[in-house]
C-alpha atoms as a PDB file:
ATOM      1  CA  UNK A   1     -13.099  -4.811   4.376  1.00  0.00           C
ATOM      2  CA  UNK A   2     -12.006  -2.683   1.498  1.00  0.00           C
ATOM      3  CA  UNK A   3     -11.509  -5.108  -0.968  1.00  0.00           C
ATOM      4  CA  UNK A   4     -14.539  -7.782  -2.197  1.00  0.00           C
ATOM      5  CA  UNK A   5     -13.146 -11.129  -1.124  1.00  0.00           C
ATOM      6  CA  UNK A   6     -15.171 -12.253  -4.290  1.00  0.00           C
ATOM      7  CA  UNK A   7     -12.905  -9.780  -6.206  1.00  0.00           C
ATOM      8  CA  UNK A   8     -10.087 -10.187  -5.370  1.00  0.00           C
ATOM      9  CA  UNK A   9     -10.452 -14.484  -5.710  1.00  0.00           C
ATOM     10  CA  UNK A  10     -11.869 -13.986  -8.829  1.00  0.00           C
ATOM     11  CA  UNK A  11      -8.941 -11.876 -10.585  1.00  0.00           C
ATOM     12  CA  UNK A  12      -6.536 -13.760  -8.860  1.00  0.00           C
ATOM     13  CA  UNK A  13      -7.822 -17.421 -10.623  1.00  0.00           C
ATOM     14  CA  UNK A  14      -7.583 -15.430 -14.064  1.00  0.00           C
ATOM     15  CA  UNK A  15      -4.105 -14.075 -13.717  1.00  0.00           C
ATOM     16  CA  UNK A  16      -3.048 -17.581 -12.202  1.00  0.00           C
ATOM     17  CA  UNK A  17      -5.127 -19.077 -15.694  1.00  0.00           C
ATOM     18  CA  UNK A  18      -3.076 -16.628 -17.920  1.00  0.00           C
ATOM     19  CA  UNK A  19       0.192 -16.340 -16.290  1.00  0.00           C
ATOM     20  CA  UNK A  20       0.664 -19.591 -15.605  1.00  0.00           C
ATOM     21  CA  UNK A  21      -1.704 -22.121 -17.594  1.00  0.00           C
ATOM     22  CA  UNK A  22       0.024 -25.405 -16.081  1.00  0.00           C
ATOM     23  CA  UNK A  23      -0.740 -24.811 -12.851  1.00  0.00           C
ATOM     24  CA  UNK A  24      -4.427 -25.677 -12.084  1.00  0.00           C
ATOM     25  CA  UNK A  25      -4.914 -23.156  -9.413  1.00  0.00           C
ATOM     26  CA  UNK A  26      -8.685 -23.483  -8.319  1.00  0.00           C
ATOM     27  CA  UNK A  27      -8.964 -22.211  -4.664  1.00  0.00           C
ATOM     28  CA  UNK A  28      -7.317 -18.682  -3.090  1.00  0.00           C
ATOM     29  CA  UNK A  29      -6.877 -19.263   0.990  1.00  0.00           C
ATOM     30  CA  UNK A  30      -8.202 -16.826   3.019  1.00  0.00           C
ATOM     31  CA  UNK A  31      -4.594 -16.019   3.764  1.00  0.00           C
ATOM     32  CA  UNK A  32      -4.454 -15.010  -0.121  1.00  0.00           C
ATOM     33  CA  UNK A  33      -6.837 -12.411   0.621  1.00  0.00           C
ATOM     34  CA  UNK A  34      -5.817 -11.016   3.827  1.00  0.00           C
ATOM     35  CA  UNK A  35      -2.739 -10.179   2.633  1.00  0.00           C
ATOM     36  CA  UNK A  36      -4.572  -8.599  -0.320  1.00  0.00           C
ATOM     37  CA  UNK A  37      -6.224  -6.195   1.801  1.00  0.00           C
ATOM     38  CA  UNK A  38      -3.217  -5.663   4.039  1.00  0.00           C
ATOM     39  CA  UNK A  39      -1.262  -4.226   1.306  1.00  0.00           C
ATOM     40  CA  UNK A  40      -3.698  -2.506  -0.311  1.00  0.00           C
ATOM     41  CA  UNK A  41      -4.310  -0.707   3.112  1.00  0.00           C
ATOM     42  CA  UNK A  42      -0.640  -0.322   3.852  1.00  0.00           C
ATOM     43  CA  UNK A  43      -0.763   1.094  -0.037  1.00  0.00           C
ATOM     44  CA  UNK A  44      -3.946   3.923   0.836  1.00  0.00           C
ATOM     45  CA  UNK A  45      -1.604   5.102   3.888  1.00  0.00           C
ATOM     46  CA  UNK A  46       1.230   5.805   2.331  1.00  0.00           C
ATOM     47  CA  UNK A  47      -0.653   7.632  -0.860  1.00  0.00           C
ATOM     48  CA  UNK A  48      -2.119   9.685   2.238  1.00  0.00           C
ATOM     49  CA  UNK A  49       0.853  10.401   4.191  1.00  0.00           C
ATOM     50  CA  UNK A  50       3.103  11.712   1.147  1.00  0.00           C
ATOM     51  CA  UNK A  51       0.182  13.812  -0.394  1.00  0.00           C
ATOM     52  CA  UNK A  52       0.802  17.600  -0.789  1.00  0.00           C
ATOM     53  CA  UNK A  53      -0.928  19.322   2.629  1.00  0.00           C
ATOM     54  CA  UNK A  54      -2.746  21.625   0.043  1.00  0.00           C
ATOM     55  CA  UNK A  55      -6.102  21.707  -0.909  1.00  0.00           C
ATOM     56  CA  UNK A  56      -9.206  19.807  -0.282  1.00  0.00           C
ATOM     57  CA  UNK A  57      -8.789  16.627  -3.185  1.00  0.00           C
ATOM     58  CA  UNK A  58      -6.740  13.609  -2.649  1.00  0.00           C
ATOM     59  CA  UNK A  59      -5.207  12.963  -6.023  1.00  0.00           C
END
């Protein structure tokens, strides 16, 4: 995995508690979180793929 499950539940209950205080979001499904990591590996690829060939440093 490359994000913490732990993480990734834990920002996601404060952003539901600030952006949306009437909703009494407690749990995140594991679905929540797979599709957490899926993008953030779909977003690592692309940063790869459209870096400059040159030198030695992603950046």
């Amino acid at each position: 995995m490359i994000v913490s499950p732990s993480k990734v539940r834990q920002l996601a209950l404060d952003t539901a508690k600030t952006c949306r205080p009437t909703a009494k979001f407690q749990r995140v499904s594991k679905d929540f979180i797979d599709a957490i990591e899926a993008h953030t590996r779909a977003a690592i690829v692309a940063r790869v793929k459209s870096h400059p060939s040159k030198g030695v440093t992603l950046k």
